[in-house]
N, C-alpha and C. Protein backbone atom coordinates (compact mmCIF):
# COMPACT_ATOMS: atom_id res chain seq x y z
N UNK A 1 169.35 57.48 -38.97
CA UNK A 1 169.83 58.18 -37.78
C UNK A 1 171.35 58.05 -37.69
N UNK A 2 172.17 58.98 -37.34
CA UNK A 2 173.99 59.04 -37.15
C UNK A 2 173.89 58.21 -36.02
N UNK A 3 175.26 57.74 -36.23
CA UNK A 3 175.74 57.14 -34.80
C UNK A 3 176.07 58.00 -34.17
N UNK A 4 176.02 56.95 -32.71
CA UNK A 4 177.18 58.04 -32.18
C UNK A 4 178.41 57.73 -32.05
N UNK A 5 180.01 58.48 -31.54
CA UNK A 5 181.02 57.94 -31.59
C UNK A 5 181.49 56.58 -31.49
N UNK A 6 180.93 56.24 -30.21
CA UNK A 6 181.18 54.72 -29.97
C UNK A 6 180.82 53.25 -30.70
N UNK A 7 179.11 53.85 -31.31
CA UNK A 7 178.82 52.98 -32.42
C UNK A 7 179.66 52.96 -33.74
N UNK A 8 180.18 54.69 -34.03
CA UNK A 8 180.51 54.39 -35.19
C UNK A 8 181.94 53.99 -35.35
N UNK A 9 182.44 54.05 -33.83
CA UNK A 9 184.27 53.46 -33.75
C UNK A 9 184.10 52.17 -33.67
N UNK A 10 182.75 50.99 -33.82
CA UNK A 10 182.74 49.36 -33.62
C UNK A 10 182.02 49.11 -35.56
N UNK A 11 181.64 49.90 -36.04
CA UNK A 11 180.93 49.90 -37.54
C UNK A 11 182.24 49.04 -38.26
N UNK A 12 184.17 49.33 -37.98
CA UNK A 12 184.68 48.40 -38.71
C UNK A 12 184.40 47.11 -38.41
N UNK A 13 184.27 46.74 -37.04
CA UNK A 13 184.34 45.45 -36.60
C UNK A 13 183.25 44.57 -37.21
N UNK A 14 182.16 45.32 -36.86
CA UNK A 14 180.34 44.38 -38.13
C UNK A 14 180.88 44.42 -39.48
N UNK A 15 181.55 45.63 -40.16
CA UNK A 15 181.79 45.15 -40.78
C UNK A 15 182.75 44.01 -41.70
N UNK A 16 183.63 43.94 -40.75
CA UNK A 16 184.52 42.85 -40.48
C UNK A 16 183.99 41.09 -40.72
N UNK A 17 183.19 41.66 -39.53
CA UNK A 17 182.50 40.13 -39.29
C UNK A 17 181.20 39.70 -40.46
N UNK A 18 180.93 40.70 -40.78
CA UNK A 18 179.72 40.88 -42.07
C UNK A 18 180.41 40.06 -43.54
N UNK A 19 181.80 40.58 -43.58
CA UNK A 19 182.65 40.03 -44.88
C UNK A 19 182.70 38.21 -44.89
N UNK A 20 182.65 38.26 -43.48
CA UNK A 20 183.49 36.74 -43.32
C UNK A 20 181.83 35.59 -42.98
N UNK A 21 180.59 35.92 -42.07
CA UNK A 21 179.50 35.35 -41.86
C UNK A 21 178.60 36.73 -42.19
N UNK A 22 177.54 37.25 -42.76
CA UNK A 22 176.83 37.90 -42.10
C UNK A 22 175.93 37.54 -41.11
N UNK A 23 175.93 39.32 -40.11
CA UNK A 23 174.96 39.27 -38.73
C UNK A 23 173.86 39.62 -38.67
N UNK A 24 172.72 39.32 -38.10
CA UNK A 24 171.50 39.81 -38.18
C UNK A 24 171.54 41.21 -37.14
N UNK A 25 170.55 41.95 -37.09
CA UNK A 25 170.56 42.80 -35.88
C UNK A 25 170.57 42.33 -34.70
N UNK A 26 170.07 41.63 -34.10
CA UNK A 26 170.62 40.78 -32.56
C UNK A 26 172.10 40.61 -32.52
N UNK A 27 172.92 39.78 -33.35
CA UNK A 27 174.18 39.79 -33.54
C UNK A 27 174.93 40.81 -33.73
N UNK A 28 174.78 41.60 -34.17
CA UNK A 28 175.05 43.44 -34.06
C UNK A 28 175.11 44.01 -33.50
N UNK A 29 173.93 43.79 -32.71
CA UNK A 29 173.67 44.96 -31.24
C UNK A 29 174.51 43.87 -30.52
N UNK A 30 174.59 42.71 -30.42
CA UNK A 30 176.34 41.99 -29.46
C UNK A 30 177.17 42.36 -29.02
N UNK A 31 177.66 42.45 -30.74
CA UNK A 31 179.18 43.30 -30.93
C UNK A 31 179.04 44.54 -30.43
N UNK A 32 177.73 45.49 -30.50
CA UNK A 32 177.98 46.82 -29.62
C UNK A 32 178.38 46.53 -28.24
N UNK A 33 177.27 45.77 -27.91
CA UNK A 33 177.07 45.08 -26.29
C UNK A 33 178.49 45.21 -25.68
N UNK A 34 179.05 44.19 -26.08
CA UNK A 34 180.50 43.83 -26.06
C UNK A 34 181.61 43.42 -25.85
N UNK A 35 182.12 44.87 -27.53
CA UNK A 35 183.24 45.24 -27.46
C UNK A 35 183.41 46.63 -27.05
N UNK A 36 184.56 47.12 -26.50
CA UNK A 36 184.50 48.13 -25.88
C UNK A 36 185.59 48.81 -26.64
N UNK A 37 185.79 50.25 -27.26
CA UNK A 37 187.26 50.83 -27.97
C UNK A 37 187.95 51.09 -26.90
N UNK A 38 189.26 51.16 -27.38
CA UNK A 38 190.22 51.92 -26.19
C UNK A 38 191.65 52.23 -27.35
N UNK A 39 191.45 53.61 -26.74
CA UNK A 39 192.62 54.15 -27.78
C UNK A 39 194.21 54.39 -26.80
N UNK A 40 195.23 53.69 -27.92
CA UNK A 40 196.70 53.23 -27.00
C UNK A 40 197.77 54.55 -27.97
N UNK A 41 197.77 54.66 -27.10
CA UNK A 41 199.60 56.03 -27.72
C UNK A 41 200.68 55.15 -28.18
N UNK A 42 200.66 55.80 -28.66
CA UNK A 42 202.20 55.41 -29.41
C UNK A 42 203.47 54.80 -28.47
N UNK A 43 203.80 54.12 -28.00
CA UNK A 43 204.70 52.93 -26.93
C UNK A 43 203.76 52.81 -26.14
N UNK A 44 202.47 52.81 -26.13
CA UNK A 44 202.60 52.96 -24.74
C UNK A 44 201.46 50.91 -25.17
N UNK A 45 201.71 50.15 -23.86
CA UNK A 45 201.67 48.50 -23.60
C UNK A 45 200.64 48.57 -23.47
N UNK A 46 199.69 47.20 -24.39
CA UNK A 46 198.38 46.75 -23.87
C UNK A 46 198.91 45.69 -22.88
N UNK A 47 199.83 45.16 -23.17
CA UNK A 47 200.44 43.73 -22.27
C UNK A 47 201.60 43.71 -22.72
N UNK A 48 202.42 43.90 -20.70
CA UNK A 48 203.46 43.67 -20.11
C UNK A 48 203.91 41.57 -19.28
N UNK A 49 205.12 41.48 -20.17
CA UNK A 49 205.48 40.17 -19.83
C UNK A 49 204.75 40.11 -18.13
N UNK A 50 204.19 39.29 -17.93
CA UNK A 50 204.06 38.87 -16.09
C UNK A 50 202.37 39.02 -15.56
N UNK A 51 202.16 39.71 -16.74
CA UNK A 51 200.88 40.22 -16.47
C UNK A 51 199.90 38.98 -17.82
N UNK A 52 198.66 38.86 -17.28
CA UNK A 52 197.82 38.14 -18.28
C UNK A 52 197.05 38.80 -19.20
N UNK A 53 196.99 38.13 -20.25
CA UNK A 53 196.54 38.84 -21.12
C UNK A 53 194.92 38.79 -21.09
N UNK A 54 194.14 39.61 -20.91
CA UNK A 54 192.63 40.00 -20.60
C UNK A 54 191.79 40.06 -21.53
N UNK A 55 192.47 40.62 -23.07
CA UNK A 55 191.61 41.57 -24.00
C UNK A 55 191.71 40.57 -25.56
N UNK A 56 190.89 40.17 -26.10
CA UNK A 56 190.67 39.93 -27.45
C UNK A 56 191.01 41.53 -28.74
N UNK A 57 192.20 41.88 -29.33
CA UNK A 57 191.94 43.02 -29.86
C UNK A 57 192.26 43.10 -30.78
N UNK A 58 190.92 43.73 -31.60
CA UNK A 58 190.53 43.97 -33.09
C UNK A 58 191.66 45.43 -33.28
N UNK A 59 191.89 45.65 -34.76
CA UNK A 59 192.78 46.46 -34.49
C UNK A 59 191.87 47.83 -35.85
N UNK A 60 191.62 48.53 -35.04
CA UNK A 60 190.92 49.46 -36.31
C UNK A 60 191.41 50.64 -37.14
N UNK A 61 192.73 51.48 -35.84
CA UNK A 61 193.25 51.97 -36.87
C UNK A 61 195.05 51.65 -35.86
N UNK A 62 196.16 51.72 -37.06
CA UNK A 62 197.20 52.06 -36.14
C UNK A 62 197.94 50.52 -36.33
N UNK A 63 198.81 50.28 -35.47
CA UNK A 63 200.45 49.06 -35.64
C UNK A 63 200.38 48.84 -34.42
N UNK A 64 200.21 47.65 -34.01
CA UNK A 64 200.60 46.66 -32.75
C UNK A 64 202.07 45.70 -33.22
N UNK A 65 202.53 45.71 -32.01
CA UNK A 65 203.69 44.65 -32.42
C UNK A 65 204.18 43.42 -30.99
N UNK A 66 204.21 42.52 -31.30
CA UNK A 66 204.18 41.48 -29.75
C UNK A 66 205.76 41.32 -30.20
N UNK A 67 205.79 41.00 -28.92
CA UNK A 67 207.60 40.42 -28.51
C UNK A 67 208.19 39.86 -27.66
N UNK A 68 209.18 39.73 -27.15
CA UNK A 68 209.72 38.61 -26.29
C UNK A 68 211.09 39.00 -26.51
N UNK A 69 211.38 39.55 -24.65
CA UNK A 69 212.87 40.08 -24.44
C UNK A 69 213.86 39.28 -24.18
N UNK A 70 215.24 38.32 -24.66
CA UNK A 70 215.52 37.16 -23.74
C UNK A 70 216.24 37.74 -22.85
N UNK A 71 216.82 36.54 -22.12
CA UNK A 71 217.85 36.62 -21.09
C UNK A 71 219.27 38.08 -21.59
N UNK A 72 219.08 37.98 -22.64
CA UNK A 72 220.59 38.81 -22.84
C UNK A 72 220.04 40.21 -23.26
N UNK A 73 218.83 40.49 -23.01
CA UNK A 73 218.83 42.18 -23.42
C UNK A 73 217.66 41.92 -25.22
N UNK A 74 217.88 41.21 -26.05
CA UNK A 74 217.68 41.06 -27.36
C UNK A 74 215.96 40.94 -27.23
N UNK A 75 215.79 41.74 -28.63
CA UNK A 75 214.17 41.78 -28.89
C UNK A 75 213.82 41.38 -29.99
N UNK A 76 213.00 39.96 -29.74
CA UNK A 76 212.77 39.60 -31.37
C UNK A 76 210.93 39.36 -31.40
N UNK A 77 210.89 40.00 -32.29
CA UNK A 77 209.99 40.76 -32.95
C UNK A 77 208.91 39.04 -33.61
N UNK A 78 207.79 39.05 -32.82
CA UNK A 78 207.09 37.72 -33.13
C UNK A 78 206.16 38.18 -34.35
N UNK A 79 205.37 39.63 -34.34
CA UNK A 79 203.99 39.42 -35.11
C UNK A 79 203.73 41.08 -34.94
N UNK A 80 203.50 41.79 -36.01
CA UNK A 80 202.51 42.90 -36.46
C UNK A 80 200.91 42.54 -36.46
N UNK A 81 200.78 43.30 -36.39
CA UNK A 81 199.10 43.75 -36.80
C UNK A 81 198.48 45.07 -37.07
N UNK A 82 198.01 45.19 -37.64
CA UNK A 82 197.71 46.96 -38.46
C UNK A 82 196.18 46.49 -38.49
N UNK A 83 195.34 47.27 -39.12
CA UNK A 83 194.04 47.73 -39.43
C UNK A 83 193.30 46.26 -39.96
N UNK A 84 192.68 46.00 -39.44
CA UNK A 84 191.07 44.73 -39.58
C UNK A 84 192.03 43.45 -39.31
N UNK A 85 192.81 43.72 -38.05
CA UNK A 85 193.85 42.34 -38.07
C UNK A 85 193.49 42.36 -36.36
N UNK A 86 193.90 40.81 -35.94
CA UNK A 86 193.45 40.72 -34.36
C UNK A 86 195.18 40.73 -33.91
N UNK A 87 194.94 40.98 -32.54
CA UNK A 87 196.54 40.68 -31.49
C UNK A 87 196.01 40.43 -30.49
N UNK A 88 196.52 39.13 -29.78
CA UNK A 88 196.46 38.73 -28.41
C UNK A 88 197.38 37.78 -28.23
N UNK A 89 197.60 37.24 -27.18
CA UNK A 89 198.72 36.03 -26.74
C UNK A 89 197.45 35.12 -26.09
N UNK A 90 197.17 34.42 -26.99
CA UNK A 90 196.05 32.96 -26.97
C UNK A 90 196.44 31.99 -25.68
N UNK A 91 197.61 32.08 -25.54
CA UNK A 91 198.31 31.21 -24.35
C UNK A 91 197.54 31.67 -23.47
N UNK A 92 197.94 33.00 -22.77
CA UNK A 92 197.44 33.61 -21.57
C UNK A 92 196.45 33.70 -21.79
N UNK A 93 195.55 34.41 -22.31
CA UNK A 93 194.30 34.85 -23.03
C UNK A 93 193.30 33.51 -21.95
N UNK A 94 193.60 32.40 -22.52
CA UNK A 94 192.63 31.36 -22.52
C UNK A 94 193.33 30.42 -21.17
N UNK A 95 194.09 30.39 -21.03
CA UNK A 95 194.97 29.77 -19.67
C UNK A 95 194.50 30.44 -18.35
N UNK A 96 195.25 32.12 -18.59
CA UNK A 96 194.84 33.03 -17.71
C UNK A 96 195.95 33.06 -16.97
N UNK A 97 197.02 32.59 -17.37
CA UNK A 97 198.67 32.24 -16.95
C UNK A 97 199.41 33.61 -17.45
N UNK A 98 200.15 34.08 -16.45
CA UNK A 98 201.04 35.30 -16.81
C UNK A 98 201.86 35.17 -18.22
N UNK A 99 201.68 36.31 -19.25
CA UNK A 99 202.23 35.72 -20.43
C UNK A 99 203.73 36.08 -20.32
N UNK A 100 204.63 35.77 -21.14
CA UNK A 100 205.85 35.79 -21.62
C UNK A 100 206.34 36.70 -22.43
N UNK A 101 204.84 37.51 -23.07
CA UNK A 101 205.18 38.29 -24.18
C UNK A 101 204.77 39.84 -23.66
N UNK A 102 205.38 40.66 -24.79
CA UNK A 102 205.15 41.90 -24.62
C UNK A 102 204.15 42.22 -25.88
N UNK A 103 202.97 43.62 -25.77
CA UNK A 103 202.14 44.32 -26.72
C UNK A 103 202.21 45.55 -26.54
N UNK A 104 202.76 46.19 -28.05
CA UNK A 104 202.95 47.46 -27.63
C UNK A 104 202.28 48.36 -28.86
N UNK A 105 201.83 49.28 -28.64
CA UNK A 105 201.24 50.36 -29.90
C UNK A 105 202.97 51.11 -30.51
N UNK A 106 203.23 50.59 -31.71
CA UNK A 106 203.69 51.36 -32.77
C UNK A 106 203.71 52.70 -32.97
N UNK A 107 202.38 53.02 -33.39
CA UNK A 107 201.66 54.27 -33.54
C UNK A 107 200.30 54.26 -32.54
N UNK A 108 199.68 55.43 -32.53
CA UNK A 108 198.95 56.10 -31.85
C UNK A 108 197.94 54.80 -32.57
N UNK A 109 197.22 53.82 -31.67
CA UNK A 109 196.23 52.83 -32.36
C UNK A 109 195.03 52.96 -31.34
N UNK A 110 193.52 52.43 -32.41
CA UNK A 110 192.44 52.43 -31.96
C UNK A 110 191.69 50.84 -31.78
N UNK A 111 192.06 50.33 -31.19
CA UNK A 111 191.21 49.09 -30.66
C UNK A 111 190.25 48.38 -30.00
N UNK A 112 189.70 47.57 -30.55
CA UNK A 112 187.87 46.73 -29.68
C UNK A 112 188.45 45.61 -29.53
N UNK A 113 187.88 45.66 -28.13
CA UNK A 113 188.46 44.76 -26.89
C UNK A 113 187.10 44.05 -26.26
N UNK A 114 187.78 42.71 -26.11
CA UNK A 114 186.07 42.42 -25.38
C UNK A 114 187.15 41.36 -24.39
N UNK A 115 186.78 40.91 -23.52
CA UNK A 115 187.11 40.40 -21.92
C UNK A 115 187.01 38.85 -22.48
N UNK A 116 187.69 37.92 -22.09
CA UNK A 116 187.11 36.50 -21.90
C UNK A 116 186.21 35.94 -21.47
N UNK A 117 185.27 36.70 -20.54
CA UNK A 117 183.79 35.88 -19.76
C UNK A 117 183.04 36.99 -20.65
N UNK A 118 183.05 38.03 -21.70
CA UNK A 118 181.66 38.35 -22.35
C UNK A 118 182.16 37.62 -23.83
N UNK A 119 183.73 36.90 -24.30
CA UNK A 119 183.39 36.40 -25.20
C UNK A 119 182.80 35.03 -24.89
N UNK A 120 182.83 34.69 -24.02
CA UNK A 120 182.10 33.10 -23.73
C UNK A 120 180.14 33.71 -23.84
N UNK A 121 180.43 34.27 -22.98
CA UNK A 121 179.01 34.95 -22.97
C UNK A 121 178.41 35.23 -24.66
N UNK A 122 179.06 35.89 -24.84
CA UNK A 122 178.96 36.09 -26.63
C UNK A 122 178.48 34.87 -27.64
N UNK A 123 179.24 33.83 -27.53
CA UNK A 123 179.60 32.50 -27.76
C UNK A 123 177.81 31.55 -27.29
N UNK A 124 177.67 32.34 -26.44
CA UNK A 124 176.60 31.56 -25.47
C UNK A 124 175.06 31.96 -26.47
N UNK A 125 175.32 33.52 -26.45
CA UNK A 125 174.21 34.29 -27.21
C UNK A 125 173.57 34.38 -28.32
N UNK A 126 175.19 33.92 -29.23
CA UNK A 126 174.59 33.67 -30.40
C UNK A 126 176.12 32.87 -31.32
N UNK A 127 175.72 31.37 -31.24
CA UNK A 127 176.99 30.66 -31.64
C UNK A 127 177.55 31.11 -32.93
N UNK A 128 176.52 31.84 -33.80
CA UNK A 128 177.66 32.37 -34.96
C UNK A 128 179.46 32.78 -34.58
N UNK A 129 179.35 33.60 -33.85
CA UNK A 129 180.46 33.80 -33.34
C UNK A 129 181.50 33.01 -32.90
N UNK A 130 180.85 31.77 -32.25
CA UNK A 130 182.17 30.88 -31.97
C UNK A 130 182.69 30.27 -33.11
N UNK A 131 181.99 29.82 -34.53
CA UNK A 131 182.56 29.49 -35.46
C UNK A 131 183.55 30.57 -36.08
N UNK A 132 183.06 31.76 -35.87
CA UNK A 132 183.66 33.19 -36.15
C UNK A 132 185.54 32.87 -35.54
N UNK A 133 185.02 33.11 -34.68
CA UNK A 133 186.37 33.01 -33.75
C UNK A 133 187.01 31.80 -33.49
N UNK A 134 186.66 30.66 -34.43
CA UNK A 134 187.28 28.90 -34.16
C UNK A 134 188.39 29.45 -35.47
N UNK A 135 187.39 29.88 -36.48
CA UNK A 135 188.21 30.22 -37.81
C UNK A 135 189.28 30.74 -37.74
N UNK A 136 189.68 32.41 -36.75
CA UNK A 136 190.15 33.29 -36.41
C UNK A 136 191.65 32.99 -35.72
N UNK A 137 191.44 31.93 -35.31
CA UNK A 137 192.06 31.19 -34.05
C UNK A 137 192.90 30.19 -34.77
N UNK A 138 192.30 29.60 -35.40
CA UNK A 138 192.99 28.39 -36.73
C UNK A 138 193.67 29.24 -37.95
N UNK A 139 193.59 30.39 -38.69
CA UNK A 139 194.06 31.17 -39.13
C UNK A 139 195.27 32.05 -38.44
N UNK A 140 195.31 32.11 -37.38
CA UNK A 140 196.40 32.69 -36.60
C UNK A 140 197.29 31.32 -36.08
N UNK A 141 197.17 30.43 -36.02
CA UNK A 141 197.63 29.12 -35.84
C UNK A 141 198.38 28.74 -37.44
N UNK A 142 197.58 28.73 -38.42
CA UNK A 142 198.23 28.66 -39.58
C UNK A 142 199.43 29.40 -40.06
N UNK A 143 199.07 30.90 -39.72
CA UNK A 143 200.08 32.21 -40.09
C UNK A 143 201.73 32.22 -38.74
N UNK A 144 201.29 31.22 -37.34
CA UNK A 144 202.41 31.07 -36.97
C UNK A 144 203.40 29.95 -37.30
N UNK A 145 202.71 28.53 -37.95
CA UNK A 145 203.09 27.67 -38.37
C UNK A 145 203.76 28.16 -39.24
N UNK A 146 203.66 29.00 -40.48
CA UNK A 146 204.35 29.46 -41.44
C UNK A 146 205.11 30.12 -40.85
N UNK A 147 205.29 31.13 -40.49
CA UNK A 147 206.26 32.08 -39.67
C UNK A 147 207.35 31.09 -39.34
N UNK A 148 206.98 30.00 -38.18
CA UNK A 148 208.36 29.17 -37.83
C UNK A 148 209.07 28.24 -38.89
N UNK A 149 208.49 27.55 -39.51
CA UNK A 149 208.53 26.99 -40.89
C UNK A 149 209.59 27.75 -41.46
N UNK A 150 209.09 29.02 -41.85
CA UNK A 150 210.63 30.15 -42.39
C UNK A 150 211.49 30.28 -41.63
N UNK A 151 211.61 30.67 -40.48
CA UNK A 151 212.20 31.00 -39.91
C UNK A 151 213.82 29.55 -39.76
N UNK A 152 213.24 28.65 -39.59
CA UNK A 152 214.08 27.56 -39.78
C UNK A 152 214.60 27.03 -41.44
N UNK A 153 213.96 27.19 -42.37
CA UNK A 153 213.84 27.31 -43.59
C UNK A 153 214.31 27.64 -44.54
N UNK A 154 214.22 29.09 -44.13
CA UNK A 154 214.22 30.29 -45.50
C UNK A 154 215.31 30.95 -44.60
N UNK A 155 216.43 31.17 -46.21
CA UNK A 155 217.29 32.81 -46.16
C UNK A 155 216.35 33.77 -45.35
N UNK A 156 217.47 35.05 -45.24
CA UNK A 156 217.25 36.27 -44.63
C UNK A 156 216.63 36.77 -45.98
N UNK A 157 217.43 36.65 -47.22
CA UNK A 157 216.10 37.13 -48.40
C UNK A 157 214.99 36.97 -48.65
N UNK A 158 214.77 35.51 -48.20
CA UNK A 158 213.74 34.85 -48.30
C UNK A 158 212.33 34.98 -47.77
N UNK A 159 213.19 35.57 -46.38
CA UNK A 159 212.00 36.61 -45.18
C UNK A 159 211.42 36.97 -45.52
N UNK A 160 212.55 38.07 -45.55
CA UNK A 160 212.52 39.65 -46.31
C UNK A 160 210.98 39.72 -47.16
N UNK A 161 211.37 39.07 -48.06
CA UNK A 161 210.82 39.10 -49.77
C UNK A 161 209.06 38.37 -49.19
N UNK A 162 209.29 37.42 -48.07
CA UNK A 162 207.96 37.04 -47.75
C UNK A 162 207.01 38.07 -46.50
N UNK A 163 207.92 39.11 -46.24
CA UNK A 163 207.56 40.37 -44.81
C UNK A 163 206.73 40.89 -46.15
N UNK A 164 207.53 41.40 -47.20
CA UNK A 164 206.85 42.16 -48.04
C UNK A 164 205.52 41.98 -48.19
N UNK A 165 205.51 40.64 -48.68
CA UNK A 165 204.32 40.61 -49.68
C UNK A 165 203.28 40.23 -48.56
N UNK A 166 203.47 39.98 -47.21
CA UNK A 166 202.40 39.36 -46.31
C UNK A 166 202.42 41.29 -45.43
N UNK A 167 203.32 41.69 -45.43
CA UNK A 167 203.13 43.45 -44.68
C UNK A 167 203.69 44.35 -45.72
N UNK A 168 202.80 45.08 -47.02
CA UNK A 168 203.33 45.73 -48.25
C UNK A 168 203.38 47.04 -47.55
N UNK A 169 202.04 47.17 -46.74
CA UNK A 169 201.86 48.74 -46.12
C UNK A 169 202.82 48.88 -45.09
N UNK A 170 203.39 47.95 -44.35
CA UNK A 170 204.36 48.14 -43.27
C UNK A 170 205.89 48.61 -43.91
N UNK A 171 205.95 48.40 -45.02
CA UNK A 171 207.55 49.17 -45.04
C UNK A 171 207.88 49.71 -45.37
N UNK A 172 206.69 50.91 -45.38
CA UNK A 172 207.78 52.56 -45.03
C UNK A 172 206.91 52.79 -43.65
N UNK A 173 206.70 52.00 -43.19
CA UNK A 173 205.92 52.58 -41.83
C UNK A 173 206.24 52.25 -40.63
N UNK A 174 207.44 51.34 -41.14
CA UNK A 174 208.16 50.70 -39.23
C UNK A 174 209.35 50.99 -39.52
N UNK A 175 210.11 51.33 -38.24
CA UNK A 175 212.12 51.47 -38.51
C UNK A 175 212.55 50.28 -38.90
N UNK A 176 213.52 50.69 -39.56
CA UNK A 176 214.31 49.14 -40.09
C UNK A 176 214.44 48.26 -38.89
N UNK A 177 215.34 48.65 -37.78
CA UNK A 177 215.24 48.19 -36.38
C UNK A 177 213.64 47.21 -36.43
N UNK A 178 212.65 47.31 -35.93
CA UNK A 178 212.05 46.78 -36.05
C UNK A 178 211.84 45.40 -36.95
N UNK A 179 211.90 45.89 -38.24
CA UNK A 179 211.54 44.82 -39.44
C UNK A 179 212.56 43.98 -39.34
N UNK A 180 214.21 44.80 -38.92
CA UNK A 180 214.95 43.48 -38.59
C UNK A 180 214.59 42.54 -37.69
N UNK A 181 214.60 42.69 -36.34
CA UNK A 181 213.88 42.26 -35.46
C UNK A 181 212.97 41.25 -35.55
N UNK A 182 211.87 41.67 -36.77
CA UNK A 182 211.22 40.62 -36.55
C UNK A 182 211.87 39.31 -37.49
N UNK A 183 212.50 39.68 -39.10
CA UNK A 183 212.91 39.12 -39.87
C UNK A 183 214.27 38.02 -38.64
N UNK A 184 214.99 38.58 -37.67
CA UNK A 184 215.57 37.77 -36.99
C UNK A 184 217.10 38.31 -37.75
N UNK A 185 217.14 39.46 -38.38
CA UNK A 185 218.66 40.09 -38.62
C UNK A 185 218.98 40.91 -38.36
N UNK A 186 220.47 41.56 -38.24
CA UNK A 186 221.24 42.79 -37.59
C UNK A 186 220.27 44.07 -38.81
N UNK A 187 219.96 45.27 -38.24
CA UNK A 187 219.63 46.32 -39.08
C UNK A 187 220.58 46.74 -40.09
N UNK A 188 221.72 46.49 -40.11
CA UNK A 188 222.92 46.39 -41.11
C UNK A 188 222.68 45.41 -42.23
N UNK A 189 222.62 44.79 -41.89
CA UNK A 189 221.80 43.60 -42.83
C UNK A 189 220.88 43.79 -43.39
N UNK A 190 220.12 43.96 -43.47
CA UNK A 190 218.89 44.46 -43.72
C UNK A 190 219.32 45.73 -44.78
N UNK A 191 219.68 46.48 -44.41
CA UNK A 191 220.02 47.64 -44.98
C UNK A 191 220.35 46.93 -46.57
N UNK A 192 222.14 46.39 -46.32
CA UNK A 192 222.54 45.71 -47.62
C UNK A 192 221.73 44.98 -48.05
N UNK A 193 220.51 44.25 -48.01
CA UNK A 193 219.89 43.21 -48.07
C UNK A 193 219.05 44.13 -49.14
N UNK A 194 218.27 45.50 -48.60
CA UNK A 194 217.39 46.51 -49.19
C UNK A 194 218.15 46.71 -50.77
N UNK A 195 219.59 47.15 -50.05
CA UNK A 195 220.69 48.09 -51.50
C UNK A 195 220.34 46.87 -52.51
N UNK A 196 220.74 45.23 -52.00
CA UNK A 196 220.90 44.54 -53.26
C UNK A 196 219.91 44.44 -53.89
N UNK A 197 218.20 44.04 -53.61
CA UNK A 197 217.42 43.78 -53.84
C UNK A 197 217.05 45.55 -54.71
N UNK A 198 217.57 46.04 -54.14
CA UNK A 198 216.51 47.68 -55.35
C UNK A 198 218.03 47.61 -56.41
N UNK A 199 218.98 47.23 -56.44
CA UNK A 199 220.12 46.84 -57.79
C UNK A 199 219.34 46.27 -58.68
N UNK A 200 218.65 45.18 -57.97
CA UNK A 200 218.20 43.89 -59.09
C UNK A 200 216.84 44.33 -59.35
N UNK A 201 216.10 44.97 -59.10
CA UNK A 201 214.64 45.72 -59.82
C UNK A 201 215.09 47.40 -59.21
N UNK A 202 215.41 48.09 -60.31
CA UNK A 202 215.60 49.00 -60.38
C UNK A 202 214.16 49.95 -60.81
């Protein structure tokens, strides 16, 4: 039998979770239960600094990007996420404390969202999932540890050369602006940074 839209816009997510534990059908019909899609335009915010963050979100098609404006106007660029990748601010998320950060759609993106009291609920129904999401959670904990690690660390080449190989599909797909941003350099920089590096592999 076809799905219908809504089943077949959550089919990445089982299969998602299928790669990493497989689910039985009870655990399946869950994830229908849920997660809920919600499709975001292009700028337009899942989460505005002040506001808490509500939503667990799977990312199925499309570019999320989190951030943090300081005191002087400046936007530096914390974390991407594109296609079978999660975004949330874990702080707020689980606190329930107004976050600090900003979430914004890139491009026109399609995302499954599930609330904090149906993932506990979830958690409750069928504990596969909480090991699911302990992993998920410790893996995004790992990938920021590295992030700051460089960031204190590593050259601006050094970034660079590590943006690549951890976001290959992201760079022809975000403005330089951006990738500087997150790399933590002027878009000028970046630029020369591009010229020298395509000199030396031609």
């Amino acid at each position: 039998m076809k799905e219908g839209p809504i089943k077949s816009s959550i089919r990445p997510l089982i299969n998602y979770f299928n790669n990493l534990i497989p689910l039985n059908d009870k655990e399946q019909d869950s994830v229908f239960t849920y997660f809920v899609p919600r499709l975001y335009r292009k700028r337009q915010y899942i989460l505005q600094e002040g506001d808490t963050c509500a939503q667990f979100n799977f990312i199925v098609s499309g570019c999320l990007r989190m951030y943090k404006i300081d005191e002087k106007g400046n936007t530096h660029v914390i974390y991407f996420a594109t296609e079978n990748w999660w975004m949330i601010d874990l702080g707020s998320f689980y606190s329930k404390k107004p976050s600090e950060l900003n979430i914004e759609a890139m491009e026109d993106t399609m995302v499954l969202q599930i609330s904090y009291d149906n993932l506990t609920t979830l958690y409750m129904q069928a504990p596969k999932f909480n090991r699911i999401f302990r992993v998920l959670i410790e893996n995004s904990y790992v990938a920021l540890q590295k992030r700051l690690l460089q960031n204190i660390s590593s050259t601006a080449e050094e970034r660079y050369l590590a943006f690549i190989e951890t976001y290959p599909h992201l760079i022809n797909r975000l403005p330089q602006l951006q990738i500087a941003s997150f790399l933590g350099i002027t878009p000028e920089f970046l630029s020369r940074l591009r010229s020298k590096l395509s000199k030396q592999n031609p």
